[in-house]
Protein backbone atom coordinates (compact mmCIF):
# COMPACT_ATOMS: atom_id res chain seq x y z
CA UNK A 1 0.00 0.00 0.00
CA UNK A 2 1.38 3.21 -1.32
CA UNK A 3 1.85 5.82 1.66
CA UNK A 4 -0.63 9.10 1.46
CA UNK A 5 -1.57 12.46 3.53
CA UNK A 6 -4.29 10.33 5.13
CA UNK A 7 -1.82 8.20 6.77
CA UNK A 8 -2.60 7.92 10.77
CA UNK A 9 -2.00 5.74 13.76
CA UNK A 10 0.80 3.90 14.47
CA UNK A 11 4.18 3.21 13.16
CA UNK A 12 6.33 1.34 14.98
CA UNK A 13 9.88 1.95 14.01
CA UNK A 14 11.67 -1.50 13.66
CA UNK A 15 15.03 -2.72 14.89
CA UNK A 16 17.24 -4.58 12.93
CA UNK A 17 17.51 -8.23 15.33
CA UNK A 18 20.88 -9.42 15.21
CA UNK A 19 22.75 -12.86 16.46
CA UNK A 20 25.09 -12.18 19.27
CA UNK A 21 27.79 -12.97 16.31
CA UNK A 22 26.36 -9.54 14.67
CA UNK A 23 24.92 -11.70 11.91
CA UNK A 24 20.96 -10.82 10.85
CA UNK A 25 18.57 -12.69 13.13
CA UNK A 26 16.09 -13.75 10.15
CA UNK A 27 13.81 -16.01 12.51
CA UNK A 28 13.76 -12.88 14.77
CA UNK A 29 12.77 -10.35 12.08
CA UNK A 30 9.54 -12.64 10.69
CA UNK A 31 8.47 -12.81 14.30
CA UNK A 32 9.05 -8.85 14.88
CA UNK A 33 7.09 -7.92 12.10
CA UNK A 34 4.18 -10.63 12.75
CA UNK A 35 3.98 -9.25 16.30
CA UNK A 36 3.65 -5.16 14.70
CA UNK A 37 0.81 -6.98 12.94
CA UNK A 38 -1.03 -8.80 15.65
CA UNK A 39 -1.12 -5.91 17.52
CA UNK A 40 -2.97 -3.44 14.92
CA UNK A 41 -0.09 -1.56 13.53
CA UNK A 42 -0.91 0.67 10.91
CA UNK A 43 2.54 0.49 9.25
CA UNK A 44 5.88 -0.09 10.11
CA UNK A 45 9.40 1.93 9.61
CA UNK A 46 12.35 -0.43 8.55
CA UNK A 47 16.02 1.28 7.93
CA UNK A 48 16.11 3.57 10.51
CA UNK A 49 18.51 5.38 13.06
CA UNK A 50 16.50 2.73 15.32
CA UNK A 51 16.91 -0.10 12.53
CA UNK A 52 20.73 0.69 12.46
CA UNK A 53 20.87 0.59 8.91
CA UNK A 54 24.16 2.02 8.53
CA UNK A 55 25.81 -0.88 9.69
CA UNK A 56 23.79 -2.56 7.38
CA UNK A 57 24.95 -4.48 3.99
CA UNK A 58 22.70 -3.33 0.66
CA UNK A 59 21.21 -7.06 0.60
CA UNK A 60 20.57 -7.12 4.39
CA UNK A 61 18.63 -4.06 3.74
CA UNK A 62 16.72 -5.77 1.11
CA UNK A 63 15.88 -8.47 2.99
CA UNK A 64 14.37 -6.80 5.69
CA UNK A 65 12.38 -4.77 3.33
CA UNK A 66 11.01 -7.80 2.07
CA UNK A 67 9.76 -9.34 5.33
CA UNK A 68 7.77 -6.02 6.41
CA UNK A 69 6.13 -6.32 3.35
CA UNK A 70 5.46 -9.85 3.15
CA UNK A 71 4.36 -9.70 6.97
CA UNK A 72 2.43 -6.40 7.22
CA UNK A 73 -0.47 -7.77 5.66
CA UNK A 74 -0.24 -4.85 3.04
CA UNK A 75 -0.14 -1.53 5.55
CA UNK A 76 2.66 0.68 4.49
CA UNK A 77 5.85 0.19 5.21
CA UNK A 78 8.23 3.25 5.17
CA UNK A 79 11.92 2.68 4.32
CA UNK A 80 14.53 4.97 5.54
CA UNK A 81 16.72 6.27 2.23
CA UNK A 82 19.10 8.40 3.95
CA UNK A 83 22.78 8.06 2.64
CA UNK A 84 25.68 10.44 1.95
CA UNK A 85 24.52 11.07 -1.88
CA UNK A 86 22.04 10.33 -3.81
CA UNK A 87 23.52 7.99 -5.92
CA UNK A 88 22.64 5.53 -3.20
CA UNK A 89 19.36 7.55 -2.03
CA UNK A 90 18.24 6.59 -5.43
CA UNK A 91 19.25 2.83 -5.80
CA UNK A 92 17.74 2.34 -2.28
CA UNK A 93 14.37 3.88 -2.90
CA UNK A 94 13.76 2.23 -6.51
CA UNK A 95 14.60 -1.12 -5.61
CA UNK A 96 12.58 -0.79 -2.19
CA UNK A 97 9.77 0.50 -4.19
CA UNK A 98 9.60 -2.47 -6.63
CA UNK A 99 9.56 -4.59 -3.41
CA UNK A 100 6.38 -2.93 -2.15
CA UNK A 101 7.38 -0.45 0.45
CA UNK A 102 4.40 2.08 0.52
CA UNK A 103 7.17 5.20 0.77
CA UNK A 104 10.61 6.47 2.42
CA UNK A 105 11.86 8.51 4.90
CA UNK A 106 14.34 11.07 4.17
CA UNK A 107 16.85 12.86 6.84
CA UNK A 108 18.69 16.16 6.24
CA UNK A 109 22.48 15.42 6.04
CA UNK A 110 23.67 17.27 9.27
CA UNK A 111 26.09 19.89 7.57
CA UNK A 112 22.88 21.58 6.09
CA UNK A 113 22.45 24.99 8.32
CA UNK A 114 20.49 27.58 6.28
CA UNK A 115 16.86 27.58 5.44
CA UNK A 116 18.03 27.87 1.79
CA UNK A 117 20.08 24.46 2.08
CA UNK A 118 17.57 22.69 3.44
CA UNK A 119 14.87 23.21 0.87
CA UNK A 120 17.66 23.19 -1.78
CA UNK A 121 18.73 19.68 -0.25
CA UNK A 122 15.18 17.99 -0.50
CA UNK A 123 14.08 19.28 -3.92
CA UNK A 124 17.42 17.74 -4.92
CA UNK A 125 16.26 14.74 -2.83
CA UNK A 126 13.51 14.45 -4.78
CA UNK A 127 14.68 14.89 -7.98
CA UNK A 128 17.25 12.01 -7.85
CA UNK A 129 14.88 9.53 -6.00
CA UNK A 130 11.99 10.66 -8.70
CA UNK A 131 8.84 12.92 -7.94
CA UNK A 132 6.54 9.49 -8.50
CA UNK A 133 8.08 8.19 -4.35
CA UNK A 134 5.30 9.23 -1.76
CA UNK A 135 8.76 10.28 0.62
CA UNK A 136 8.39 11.46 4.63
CA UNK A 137 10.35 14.72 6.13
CA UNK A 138 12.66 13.67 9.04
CA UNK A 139 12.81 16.60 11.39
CA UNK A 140 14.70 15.18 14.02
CA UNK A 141 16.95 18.54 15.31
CA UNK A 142 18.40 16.84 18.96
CA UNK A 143 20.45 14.27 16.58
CA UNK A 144 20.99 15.79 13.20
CA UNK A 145 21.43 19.34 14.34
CA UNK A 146 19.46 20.63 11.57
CA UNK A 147 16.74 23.08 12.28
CA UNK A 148 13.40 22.93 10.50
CA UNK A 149 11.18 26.18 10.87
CA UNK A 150 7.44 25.63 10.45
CA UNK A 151 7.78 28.03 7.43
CA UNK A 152 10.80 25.21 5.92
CA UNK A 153 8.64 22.51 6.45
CA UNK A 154 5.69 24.53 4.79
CA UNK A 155 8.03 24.92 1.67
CA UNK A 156 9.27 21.86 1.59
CA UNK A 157 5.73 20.65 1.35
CA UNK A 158 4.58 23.37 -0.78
CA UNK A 159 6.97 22.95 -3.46
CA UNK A 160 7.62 18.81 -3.18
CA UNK A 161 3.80 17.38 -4.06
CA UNK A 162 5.48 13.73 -3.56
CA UNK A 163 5.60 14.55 0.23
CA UNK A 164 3.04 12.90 2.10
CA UNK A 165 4.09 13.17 5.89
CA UNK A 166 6.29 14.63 8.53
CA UNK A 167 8.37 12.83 11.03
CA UNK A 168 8.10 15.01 13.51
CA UNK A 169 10.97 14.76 16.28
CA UNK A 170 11.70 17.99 17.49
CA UNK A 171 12.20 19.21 21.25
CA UNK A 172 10.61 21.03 22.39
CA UNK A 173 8.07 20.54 19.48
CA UNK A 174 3.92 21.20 20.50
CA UNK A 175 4.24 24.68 19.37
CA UNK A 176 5.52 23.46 15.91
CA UNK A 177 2.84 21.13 15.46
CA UNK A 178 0.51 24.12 16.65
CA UNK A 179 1.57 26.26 13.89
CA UNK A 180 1.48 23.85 11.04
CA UNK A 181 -1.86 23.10 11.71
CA UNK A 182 -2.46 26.97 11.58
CA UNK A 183 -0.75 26.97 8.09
CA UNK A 184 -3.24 24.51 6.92
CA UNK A 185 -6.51 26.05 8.44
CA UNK A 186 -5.43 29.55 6.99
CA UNK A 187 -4.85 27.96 3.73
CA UNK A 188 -1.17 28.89 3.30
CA UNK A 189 -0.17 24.93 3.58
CA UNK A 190 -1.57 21.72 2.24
CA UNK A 191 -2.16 18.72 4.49
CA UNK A 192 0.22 16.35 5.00
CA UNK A 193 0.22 13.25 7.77
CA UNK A 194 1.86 14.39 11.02
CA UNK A 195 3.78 11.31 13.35
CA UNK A 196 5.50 12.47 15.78
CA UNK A 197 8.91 10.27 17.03
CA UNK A 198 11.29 11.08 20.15
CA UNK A 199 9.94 7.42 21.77
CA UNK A 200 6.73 8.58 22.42
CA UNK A 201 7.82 10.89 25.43
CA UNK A 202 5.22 13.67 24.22
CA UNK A 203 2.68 11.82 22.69
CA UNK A 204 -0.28 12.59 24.70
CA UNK A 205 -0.13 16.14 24.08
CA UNK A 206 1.23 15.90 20.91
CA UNK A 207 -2.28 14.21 19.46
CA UNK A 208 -3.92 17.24 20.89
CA UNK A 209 -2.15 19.38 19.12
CA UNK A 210 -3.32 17.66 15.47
CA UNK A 211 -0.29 15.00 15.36
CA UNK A 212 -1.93 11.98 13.65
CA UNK A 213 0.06 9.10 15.38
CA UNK A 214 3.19 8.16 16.74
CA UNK A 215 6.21 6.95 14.57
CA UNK A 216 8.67 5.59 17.12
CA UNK A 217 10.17 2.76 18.38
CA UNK A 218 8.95 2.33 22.13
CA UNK A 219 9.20 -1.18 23.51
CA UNK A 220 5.53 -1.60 23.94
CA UNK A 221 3.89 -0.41 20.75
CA UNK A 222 0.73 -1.07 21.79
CA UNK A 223 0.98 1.66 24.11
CA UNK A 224 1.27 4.31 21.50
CA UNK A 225 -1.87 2.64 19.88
CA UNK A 226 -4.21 2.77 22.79
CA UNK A 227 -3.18 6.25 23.52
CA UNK A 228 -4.15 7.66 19.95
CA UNK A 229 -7.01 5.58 19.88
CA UNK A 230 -7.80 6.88 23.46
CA UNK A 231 -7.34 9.99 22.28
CA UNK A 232 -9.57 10.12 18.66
CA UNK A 233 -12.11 8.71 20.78
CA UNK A 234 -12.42 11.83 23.03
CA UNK A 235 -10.95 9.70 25.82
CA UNK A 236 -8.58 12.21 27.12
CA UNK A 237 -8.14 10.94 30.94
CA UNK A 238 -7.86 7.27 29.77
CA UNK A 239 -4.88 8.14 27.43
CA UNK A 240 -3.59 9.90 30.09
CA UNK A 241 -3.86 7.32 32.69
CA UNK A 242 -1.90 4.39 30.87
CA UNK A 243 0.43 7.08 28.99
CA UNK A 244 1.49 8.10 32.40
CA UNK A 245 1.22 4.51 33.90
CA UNK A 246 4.55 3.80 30.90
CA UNK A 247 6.04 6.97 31.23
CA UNK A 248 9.08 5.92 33.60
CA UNK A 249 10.11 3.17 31.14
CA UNK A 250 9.53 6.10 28.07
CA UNK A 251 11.84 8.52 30.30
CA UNK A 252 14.57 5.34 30.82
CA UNK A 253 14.35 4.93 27.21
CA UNK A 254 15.54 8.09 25.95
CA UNK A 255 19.12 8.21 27.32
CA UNK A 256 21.63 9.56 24.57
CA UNK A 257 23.28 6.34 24.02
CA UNK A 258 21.72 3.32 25.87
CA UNK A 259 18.21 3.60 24.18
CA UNK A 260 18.32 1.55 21.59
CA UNK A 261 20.06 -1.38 24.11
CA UNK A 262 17.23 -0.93 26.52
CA UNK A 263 14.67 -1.03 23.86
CA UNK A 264 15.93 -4.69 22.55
CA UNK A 265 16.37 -5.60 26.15
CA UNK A 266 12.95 -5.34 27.32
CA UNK A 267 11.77 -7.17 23.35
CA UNK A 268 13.87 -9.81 23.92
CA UNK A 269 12.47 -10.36 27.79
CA UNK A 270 8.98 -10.10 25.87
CA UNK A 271 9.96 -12.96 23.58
CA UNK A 272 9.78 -10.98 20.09
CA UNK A 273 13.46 -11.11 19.61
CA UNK A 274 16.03 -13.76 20.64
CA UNK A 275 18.85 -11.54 21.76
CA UNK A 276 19.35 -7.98 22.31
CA UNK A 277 22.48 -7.67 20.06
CA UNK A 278 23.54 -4.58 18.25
CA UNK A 279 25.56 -5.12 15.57
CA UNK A 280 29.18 -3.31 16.29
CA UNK A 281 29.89 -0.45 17.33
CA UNK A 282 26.94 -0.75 19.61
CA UNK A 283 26.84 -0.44 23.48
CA UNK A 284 25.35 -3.24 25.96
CA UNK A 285 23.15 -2.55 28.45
CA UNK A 286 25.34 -3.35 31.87
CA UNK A 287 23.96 -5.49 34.61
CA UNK A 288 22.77 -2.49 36.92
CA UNK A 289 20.99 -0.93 33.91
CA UNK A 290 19.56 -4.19 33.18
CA UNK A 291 18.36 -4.32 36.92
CA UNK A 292 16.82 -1.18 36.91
CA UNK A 293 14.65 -2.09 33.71
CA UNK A 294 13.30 -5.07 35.72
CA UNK A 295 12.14 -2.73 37.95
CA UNK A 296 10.45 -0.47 36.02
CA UNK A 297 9.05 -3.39 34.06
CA UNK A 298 7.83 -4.91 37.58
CA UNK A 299 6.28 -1.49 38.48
CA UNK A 300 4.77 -0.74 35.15
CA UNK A 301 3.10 -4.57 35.57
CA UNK A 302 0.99 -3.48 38.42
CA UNK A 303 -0.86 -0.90 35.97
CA UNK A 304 -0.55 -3.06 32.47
CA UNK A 305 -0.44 -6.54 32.77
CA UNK A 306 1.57 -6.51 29.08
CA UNK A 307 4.90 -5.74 31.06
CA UNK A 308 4.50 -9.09 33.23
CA UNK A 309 7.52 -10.70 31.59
């Protein structure tokens, strides 16, 4: 399924399971993408910063790609594209394409720092990858220090029709939301899907503000779907209530570094991967970290009976 504006709900951002030799966890990756599924995904993000697709070799890639789609029962899959040039940008997104990924993700490179660059960058972007690739706007400031005003975004989206949605990552970030949303009720911007990233840390006020989902990689997906569907059903305390009841894991979650390592630590305690390998360079969780995620995990139990693992 091709990726439009009217995209909504949840897409879980998958990582990339790997052996504890670094080799790709196949067995692993069918079940990951069977569980995003079962749960009522709405799509799925492979080739990520989560996914760690740099470390990743041009048929691994591949492979992955063609799991999600064989296992997502047809709901988009988005395909991160970022690379150095656009040489690769392009390869990447054709051949992903003809595999039957609904769209992909593109990041600004981080040396872009002028509003003029960054437009300049993605109507390059686009014009290598070809105007014909629904393609999602990364806007994730706190890691690839480049800064997206509401009125670059609007531009972006104004002058790029194959743009169909906005990662939106930045930090603080409900304003931003806020005022593209203002852009499209005054006219001056045409709508595009809003998902909003950074682990789900904001996500209960950030559906309030007119995001349309969550696009992040938080252990417990499901999470992120009850609290938009909470939410769209005018359910505002009950989103609150088990958004809050997660929200020490969320916080644990987010350390610069460790993230991703707790993240696979607490999937492969739930049985959806086998090990919590990163492929290397990577850091391990260490047994006191580890400790204090059984905690949480114990706490977060008494309140959703999905962390009793």
């Amino acid at each position: 399924m091709r990726l439009t504006t009217e995209a909504s709900g949840v897409f879980p951002i998958a990582p990339t399971p790997f052996n504890p030799d670094g080799s790709v966890d196949w067995s692993s990756a069918d079940r990951l993408f069977d569980f995003y599924a079962s749960i009522g995904s709405d799509g799925v993000t492979v080739l990520g910063i989560m996914g760690e697709a740099p470390k990743l070799e041009p048929e691994e890639s591949l492979g992955l790609v063609k799991r999600a789609v064989a296992k997502m029962g047809g709901k988009p899959i988005i395909v991160g594209v970022s690379a150095p040039g656009f040489a690769a940008m392009r390869s990447l997104a054709r051949q992903v394409m003809e595999l039957g990924a609904g769209g992909v993700m593109i990041a600004p490179p981080t040396n872009l720092r002028t509003d003029d660059q960054i437009t300049g960058y993605y109507a390059q972007a686009v014009e290598a990858i070809g105007s014909d690739i629904p393609f999602v706007i990364q806007d994730y400031p706190l890691t690839l220090s480049v800064v997206m005003t509401p009125a670059v975004i609007r531009k972006i989206i104004q002058d790029n029709p194959s743009c169909v949605m906005l990662k939106h990552e930045d930090w603080p970030g409900l304003e931003k939301i806020s005022t593209l949303r203002k852009f499209e009720a005054e006219g001056s911007l045409r709508r595009v899907a809003i998902l909003t990233g950074n682990g789900g840390l904001f996500l209960d006020f950030e559906i309030e503000r007119g995001a349309d989902g969550a696009n992040t990689g938080y252990a417990f997906p499901e999470l992120l779907i009850d609290v938009v569907k909470a939410n769209k059903a005018g359910r505002r305390d009950d989103a609150h209530d088990i958004f809050d009841a997660h929200l020490p894991l969320l916080r644990y979650e987010q350390q610069q570094g460790v993230g991703l390592a707790v993240r696979k630590y607490v999937m492969m305690k739930r049985g959806i991967l086998a090990s919590d390998a990163q492929r290397k360079p990577g850091p391990g969780l260490t047994a006191a970290a580890k400790a204090e995620v059984d905690y949480l995990l114990g706490r977060l139990a008494k309140h959703d009976p999905r962390a009793k693992i």
